[in-house]
Protein backbone atom coordinates (compact mmCIF):
# COMPACT_ATOMS: atom_id res chain seq x y z
CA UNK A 1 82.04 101.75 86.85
CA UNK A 2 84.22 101.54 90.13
CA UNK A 3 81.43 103.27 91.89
CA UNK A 4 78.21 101.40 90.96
CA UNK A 5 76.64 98.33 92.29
CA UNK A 6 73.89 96.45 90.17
CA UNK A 7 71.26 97.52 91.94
CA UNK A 8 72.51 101.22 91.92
CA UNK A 9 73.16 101.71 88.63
CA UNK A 10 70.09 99.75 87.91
CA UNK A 11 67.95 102.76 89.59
CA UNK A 12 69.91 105.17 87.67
CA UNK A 13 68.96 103.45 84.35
CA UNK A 14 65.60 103.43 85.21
CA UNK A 15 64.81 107.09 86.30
CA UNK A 16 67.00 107.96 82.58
CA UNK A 17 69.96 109.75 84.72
CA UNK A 18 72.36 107.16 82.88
CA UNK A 19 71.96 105.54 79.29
CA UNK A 20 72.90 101.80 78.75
CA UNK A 21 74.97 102.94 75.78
CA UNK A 22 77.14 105.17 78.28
CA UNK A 23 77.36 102.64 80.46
CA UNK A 24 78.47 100.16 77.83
CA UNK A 25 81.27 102.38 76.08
CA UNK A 26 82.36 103.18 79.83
CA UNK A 27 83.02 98.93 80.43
CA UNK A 28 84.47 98.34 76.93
CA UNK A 29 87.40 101.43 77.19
CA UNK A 30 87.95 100.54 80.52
CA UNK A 31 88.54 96.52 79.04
CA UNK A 32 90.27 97.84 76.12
CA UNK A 33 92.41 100.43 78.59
CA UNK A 34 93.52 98.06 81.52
CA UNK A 35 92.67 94.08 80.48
CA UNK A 36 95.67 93.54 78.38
CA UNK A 37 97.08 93.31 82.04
CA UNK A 38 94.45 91.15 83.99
CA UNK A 39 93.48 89.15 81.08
CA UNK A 40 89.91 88.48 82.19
CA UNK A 41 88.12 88.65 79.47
CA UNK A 42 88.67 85.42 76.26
CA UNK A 43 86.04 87.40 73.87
CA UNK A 44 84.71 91.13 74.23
CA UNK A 45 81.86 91.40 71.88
CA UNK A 46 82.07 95.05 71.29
CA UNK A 47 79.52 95.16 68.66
CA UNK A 48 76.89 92.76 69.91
CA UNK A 49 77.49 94.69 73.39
CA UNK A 50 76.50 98.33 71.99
CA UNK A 51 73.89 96.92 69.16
CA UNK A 52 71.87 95.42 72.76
CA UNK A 53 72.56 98.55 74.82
CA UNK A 54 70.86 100.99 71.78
CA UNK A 55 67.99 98.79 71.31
CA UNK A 56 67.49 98.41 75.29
CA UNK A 57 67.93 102.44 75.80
CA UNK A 58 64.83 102.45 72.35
CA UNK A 59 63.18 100.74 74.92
CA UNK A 60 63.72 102.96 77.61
CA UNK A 61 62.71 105.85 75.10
CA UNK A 62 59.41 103.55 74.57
CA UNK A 63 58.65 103.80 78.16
CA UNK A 64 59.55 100.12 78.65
CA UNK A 65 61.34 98.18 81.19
CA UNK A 66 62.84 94.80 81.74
CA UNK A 67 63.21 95.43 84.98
CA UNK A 68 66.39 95.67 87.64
CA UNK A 69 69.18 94.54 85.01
CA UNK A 70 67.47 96.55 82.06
CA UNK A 71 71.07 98.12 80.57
CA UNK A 72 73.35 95.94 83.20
CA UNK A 73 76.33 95.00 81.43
CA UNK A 74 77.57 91.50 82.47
CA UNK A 75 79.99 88.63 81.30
CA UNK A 76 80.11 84.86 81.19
CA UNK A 77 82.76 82.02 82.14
CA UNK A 78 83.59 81.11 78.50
CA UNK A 79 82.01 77.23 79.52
CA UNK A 80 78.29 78.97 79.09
CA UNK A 81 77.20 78.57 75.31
CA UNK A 82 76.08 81.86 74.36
CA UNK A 83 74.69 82.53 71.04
CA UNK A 84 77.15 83.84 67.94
CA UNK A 85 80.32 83.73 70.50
CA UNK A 86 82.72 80.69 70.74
CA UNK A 87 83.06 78.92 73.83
CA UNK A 88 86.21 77.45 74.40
CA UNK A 89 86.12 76.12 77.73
CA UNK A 90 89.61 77.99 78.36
CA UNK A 91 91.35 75.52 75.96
CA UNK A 92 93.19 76.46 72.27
CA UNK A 93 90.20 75.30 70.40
CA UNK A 94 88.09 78.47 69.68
CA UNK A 95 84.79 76.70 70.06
CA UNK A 96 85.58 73.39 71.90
CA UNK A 97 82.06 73.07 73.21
CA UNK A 98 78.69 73.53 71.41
CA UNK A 99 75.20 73.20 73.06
CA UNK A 100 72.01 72.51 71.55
CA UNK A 101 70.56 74.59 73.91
CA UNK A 102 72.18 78.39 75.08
CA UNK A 103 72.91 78.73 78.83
CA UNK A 104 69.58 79.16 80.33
CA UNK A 105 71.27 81.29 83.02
CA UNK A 106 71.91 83.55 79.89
CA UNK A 107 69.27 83.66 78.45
CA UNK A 108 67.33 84.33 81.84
CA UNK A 109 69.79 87.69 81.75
CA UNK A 110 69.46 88.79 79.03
CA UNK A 111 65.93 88.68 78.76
CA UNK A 112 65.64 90.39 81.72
CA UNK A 113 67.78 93.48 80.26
CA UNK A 114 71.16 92.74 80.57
CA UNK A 115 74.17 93.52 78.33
CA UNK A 116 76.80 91.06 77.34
CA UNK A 117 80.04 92.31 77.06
CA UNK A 118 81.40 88.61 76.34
CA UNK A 119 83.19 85.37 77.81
CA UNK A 120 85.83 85.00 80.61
CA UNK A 121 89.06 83.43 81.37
CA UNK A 122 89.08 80.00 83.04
CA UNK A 123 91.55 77.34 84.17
CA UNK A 124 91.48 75.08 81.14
CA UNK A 125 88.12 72.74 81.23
CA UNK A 126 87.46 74.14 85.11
CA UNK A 127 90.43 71.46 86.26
CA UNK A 128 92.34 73.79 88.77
CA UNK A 129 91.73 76.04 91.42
CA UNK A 130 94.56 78.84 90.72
CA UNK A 131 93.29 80.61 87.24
CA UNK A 132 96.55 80.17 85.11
CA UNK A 133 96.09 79.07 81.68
CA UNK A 134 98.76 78.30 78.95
CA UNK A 135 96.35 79.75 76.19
CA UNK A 136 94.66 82.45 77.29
CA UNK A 137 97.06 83.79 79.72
CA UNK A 138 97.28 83.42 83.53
CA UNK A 139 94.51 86.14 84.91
CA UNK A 140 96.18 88.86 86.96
CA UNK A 141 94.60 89.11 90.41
CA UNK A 142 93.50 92.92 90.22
CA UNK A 143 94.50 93.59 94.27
CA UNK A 144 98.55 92.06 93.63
CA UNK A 145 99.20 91.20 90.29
CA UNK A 146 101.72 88.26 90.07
CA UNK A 147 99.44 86.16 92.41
CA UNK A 148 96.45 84.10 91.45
CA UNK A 149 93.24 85.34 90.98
CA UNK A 150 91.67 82.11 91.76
CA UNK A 151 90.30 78.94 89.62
CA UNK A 152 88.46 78.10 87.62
CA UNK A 153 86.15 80.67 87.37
CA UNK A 154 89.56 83.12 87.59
CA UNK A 155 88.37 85.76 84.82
CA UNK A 156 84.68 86.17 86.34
CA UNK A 157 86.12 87.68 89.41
CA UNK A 158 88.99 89.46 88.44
CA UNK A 159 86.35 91.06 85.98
CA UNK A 160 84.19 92.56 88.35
CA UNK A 161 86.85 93.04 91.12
CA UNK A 162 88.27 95.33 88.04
CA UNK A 163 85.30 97.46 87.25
CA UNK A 164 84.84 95.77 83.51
CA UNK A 165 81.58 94.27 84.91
CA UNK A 166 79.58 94.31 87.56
CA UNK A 167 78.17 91.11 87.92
CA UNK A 168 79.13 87.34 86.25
CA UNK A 169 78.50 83.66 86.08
CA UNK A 170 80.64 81.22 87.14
CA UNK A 171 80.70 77.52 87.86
CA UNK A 172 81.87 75.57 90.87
CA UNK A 173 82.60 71.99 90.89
CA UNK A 174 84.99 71.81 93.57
CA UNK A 175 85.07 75.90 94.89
CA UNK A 176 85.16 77.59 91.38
CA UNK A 177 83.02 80.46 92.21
CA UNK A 178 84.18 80.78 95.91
CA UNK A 179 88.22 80.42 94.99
CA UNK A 180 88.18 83.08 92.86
CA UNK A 181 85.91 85.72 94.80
CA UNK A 182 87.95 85.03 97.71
CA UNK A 183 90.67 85.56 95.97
CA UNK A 184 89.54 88.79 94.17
CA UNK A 185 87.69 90.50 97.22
CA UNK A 186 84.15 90.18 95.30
CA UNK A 187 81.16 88.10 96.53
CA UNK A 188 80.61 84.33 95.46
CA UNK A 189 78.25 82.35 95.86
CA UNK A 190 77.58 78.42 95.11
CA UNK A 191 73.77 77.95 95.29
CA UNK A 192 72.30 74.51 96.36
CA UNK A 193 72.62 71.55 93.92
CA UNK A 194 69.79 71.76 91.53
CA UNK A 195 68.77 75.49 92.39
CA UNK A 196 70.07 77.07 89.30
CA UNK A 197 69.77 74.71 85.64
CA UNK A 198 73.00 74.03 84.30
CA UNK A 199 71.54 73.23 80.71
CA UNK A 200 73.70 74.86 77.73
CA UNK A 201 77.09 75.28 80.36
CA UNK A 202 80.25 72.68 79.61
CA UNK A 203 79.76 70.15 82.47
CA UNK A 204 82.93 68.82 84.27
CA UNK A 205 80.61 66.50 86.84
CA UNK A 206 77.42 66.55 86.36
CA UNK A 207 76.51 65.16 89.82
CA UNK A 208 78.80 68.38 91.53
CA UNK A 209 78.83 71.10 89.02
CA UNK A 210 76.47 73.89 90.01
CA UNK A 211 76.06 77.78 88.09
CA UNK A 212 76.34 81.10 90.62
CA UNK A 213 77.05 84.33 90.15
CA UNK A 214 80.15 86.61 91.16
CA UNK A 215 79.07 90.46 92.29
CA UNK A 216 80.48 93.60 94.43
CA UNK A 217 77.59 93.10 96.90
CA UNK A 218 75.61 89.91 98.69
CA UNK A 219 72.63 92.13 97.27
CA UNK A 220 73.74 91.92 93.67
CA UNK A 221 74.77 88.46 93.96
CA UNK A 222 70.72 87.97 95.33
CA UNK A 223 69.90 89.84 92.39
CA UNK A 224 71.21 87.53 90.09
CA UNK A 225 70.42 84.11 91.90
CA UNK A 226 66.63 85.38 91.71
CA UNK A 227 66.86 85.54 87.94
CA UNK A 228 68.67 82.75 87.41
CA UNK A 229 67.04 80.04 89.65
CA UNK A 230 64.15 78.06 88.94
CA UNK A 231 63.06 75.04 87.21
CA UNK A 232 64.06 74.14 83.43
CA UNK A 233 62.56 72.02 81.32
CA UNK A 234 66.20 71.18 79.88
CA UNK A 235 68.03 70.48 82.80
CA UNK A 236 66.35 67.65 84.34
CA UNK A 237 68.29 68.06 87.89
CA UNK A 238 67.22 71.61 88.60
CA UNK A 239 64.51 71.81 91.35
CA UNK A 240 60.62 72.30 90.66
CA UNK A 241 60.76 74.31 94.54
CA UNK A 242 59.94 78.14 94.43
CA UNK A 243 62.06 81.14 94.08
CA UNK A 244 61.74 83.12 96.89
CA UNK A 245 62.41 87.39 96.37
CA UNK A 246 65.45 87.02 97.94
CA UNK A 247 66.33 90.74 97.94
CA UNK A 248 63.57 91.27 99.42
CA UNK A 249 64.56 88.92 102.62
CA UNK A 250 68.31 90.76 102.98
CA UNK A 251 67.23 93.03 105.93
CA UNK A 252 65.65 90.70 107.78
CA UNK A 253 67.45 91.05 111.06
CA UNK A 254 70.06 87.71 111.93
CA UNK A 255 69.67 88.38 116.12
CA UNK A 256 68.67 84.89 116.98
CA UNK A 257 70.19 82.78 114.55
CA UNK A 258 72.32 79.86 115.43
CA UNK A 259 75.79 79.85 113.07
CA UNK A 260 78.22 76.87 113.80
CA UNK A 261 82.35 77.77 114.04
CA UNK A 262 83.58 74.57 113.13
CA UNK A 263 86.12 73.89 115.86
CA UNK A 264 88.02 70.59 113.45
CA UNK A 265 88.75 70.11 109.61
CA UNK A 266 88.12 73.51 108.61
CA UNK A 267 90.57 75.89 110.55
CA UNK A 268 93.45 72.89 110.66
CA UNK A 269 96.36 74.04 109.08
CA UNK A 270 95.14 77.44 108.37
CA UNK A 271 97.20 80.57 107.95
CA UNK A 272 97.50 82.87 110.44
CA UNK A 273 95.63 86.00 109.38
CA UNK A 274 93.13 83.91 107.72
CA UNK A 275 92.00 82.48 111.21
CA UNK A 276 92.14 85.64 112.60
CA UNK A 277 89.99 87.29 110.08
CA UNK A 278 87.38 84.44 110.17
CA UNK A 279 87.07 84.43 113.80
CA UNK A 280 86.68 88.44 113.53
CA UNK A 281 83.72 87.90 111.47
CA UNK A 282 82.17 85.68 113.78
CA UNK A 283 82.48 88.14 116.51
CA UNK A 284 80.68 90.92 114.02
CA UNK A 285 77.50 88.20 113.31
CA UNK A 286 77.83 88.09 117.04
CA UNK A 287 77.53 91.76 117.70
CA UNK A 288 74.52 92.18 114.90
CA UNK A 289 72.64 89.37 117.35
CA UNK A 290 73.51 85.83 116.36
CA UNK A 291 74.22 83.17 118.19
CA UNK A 292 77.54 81.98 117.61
CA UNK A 293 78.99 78.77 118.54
CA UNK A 294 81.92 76.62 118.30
CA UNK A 295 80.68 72.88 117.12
CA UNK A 296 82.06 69.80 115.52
CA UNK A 297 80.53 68.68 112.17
CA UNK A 298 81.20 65.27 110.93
CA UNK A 299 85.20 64.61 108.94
CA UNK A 300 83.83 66.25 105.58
CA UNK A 301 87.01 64.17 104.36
CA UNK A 302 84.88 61.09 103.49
CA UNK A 303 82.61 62.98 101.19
CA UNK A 304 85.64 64.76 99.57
CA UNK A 305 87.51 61.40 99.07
CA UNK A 306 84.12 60.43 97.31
CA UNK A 307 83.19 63.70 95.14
CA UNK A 308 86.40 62.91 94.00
CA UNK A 309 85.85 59.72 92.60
CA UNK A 310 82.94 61.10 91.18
CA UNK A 311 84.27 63.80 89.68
CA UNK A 312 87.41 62.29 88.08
CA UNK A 313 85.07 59.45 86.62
CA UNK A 314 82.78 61.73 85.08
CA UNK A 315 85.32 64.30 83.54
CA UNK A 316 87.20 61.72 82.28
CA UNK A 317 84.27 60.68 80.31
CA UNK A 318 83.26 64.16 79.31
CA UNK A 319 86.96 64.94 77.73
CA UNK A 320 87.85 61.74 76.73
CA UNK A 321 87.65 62.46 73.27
CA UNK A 322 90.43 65.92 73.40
CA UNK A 323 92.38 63.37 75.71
CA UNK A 324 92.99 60.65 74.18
CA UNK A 325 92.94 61.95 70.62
CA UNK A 326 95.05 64.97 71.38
CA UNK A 327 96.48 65.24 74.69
CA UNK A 328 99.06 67.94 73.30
CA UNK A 329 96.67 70.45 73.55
CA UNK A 330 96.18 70.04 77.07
CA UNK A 331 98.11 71.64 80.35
CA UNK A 332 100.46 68.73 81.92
CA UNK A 333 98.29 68.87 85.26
CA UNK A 334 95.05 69.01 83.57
CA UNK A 335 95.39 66.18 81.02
CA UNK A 336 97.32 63.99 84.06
CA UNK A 337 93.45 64.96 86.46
CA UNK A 338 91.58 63.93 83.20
CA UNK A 339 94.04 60.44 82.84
CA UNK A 340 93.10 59.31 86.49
CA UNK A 341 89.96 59.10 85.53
CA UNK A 342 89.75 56.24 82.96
CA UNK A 343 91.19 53.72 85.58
CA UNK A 344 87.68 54.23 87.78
CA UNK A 345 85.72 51.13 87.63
CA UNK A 346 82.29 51.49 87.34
CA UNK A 347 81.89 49.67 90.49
CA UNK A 348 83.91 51.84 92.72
CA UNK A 349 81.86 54.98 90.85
CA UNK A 350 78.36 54.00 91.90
CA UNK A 351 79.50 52.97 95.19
CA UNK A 352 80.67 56.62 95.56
CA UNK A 353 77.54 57.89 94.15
CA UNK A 354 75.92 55.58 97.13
CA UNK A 355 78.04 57.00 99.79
CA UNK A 356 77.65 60.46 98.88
CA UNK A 357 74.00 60.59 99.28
CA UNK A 358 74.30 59.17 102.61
CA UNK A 359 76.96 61.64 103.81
CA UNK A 360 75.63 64.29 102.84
CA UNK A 361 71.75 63.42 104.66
CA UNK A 362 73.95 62.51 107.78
CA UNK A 363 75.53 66.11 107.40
CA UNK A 364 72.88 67.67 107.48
CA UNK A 365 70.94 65.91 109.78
CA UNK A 366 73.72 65.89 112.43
CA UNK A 367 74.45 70.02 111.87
CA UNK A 368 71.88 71.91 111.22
CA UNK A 369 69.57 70.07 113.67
CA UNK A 370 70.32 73.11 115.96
CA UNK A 371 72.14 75.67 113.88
CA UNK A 372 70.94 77.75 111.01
CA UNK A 373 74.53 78.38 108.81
CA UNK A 374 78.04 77.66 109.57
CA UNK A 375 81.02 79.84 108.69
CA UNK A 376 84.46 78.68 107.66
CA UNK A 377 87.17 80.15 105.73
CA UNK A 378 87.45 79.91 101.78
CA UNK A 379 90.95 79.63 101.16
CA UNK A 380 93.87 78.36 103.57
CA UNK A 381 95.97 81.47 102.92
CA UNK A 382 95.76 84.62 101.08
CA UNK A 383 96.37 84.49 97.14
CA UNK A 384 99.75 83.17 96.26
CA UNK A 385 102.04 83.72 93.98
CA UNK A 386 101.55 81.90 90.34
CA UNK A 387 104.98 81.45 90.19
CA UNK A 388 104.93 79.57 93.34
CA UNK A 389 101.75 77.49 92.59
CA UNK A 390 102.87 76.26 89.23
CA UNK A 391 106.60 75.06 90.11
CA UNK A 392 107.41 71.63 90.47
CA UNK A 393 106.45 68.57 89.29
CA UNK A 394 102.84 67.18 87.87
CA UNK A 395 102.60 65.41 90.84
CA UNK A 396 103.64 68.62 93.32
CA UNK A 397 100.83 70.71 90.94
CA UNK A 398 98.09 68.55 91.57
CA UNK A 399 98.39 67.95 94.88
CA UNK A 400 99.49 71.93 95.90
CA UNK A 401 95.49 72.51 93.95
CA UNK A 402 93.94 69.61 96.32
CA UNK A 403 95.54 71.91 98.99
CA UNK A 404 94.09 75.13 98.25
CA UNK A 405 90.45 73.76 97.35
CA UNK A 406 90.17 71.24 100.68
CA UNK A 407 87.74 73.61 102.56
CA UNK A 408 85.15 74.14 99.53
CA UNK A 409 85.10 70.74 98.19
CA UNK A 410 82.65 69.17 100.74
CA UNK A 411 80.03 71.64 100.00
CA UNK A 412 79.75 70.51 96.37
CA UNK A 413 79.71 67.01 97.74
CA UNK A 414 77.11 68.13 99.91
CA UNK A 415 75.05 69.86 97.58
CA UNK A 416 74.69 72.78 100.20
CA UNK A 417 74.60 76.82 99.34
CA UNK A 418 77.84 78.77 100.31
CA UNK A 419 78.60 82.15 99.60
CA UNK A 420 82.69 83.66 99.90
CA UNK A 421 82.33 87.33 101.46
CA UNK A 422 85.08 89.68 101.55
CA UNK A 423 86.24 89.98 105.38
CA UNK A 424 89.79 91.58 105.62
CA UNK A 425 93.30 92.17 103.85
CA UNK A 426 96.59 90.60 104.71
CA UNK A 427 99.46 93.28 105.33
CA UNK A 428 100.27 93.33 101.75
CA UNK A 429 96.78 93.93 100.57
CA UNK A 430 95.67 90.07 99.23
CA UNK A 431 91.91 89.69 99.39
CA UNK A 432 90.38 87.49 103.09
CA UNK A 433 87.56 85.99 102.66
CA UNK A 434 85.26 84.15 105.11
CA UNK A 435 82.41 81.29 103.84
CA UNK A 436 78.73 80.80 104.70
CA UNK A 437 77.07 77.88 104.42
CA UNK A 438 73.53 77.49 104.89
CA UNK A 439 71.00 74.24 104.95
CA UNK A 440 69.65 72.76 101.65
CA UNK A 441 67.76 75.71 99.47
CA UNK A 442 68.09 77.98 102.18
CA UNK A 443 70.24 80.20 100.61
CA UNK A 444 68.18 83.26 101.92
CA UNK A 445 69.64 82.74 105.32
CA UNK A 446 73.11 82.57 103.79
CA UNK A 447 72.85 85.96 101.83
CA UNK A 448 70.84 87.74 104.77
CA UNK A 449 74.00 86.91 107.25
CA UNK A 450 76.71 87.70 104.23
CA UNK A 451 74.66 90.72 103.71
CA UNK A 452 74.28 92.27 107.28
CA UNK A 453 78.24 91.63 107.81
CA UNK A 454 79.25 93.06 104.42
CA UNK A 455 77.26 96.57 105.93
CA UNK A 456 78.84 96.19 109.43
CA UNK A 457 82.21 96.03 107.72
CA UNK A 458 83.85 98.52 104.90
CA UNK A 459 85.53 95.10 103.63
CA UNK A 460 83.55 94.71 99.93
CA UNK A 461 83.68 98.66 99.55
CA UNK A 462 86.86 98.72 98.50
CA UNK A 463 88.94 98.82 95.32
CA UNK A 464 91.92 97.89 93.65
CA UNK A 465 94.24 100.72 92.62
CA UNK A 466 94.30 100.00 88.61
CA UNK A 467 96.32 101.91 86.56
């Protein structure tokens, strides 16, 4: 499994030089053999997993195809309701969140071929951006165990950065898809608000959250946004606009286009070899042909100061309930987020609602008026250690988190696509990662940049060393 990519093994599957069921048995030893130390995975349907894979290799037999993920296997962030597995929303109640409908992203999946091997670790209820959880255990990162894998969606990266799967869904609210992949070494990517329905997924805000997938490659990760995204009839904020074939648009060539280095906000503060290995990448778009200049985009901390309101008000009201009637249950620094909440009037929450629609149409009128994508880092320093990131006080918790999420909050506030790509190692071997961010549904011009400078770069080729 360490040497396929989706689309690879999706080839193989297809001209009958692998089975599904091989491929199946080969991710569930492999979780059974080294995820007692990673702790990705919540659920591993074993059963359902191989019962899927026989009927979809009948198929096969049949002469029938789904199509690119036909035998894939694959796993879900345990906040997407999937049919006969509990979805506890990385809390201690086995099925803490039930959905009329399942998670259309799912279903999309596995109708198109794919194999679910079952649900992933998460910060409890999405509230944090490191991946430790008092329930489930804190998920390993797979490159330095010890550190943090990344939050919320910690177990969908550390998953595929560990060969169990090779693709995902996560969520991101605040950078839960882009955290972890940073931290992991594996691709991320946030699409634009609305692209991809979040019907039959745990919402934490439903005017932020947004559904993306986690993959070894920009390709697979384009693979899995073009099955994903599109209308749904029960989500009414996904978008009616087409899907374009995006992996069909990767090799377009990127000489000519205009990407923005943000010379303030997003490099202040920044670790040393994080800066450096941003600022590499920009000279490696440079040398594939695009334009490359520094620029100054408007203080994204307004539109952070105001997701947050959002986003506190509308959690609040989500969890109420678990808070208020059993706050026990709950992490100290999560139920202490949710409490903040409940003292948001519902003046000061429409006003941010207000405000955020007019930042973010001033955003991108003001930047991408003359520039096609911008790149930034992910994360302000290479993974730390959990130790380190849960010491302290409430207080000192909650505010290290605001820390280590400041430069992918403004995105979700925005509403724009951004996609983490793999761009370097520190000396001891934690994951770099460097951020494109593209206009308003143009995430084909994010994923054809992240593409051409994953193949200029041996970065995302790499492994952990797994015992």
């Amino acid at each position: 499994m360490t040497d396929w990519t989706i689309a690879t093994l999706g080839r193989e599957i297809a001209a009958r030089q692998v089975s599904p069921v091989e491929v199946t048995r080969e991710c569930l030893e492999r979780v059974a053999r080294l995820d007692g130390k990673i702790r990705s995975f919540i659920t591993v349907d074993a059963e359902g997993a191989l019962a899927t894979a026989r009927e979809l290799e009948a198929e096969l037999s049949a002469g029938l195809s789904r199509g690119p993920f036909h035998g894939i296997p694959l796993a879900y962030k345990d906040l997407c309701h999937v049919r006969g597995l509990p979805t506890s929303c990385g809390t201690v109640t086995r099925e803490y969140f039930t959905s009329e409908h399942e998670c259309t992203a799912v279903c999309r999946l596995r109708d198109g071929g794919a194999v679910t091997l079952g649900k992933l670790n998460m910060t409890e209820l999405a509230l944090g951006p490191f991946g430790d959880n008092a329930h489930h255990g804190d998920v390993q990162n797979p490159w330095r165990p010890g550190h943090v894998a990344g939050g919320s969606s910690s177990g969908s990266a550390a998953a595929v950065a560990a060969g169990f799967v090779l693709g995902t869904l996560g969520s991101d609210t605040g950078g839960s898809i882009r955290l972890p992949a940073a931290c992991c070494g594996v691709v991320g990517l946030k699409p634009t608000y609305g692209r991809v329905s979040r019907a039959g997924v745990m919402p934490l805000s439903w005017s932020l959250d947004h559904i993306g997938p986690l993959a070894r490659t920009v390709a697979d990760a384009a693979l899995v946004l073009g099955m994903i995204a599109g209308h749904d009839p029960h989500d009414a904020t996904s978008s009616r606009r087409g899907v374009p074939y995006y992996e069909r648009l990767l090799d377009t060539p990127v000489d000519g286009l205009r990407v923005g280095l943000p010379e303030n906000y997003f490099f202040d503060g920044l670790d040393g070899v994080m800066d450096a290995a941003v600022r590499a990448a920009a000279r490696v778009l440079e040398g594939l042909g695009a334009e490359v200049v520094t620029t100054r985009v408007p203080d994204p901390r307004p539109v952070v100061d105001v997701s947050n309101v959002i986003a506190r008000a509308e959690s609040s009201a989500i969890h109420a309930r678990i808070v208020r009637e059993r706050p026990h249950e709950l992490q100290p620094a999560v139920r202490a987020r949710l409490e903040v909440g409940f003292h948001i009037s519902a003046h000061d929450y429409l006003q941010a609602l207000r405000l955020r629609a007019r930042y973010a149409r001033d955003f991108v009128a003001q930047v991408f008026a003359g520039l096609d994508a911008l790149l930034a880092p992910v994360i302000p320093e290479p993974a730390p250690p959990l130790e380190a990131v849960k010491a302290g006080t409430v207080e000192e918790i909650v505010s290290r988190m605001g820390r280590f999420s400041r430069l992918t909050r403004p995105f979700n506030g925005l509403g724009l696509p951004a996609l983490s790509v793999p761009c370097g190692f520190s000396g001891d071997g934690r994951p770099l990662a460097v951020q494109i961010v593209g206009r308003p549904f143009d995430e084909a011009t994010v994923l054809r940049l992240g593409h051409a400078y994953e193949r200029a770069t041996d970065w995302g080729a790499r492994r952990p060393a797994l015992a």
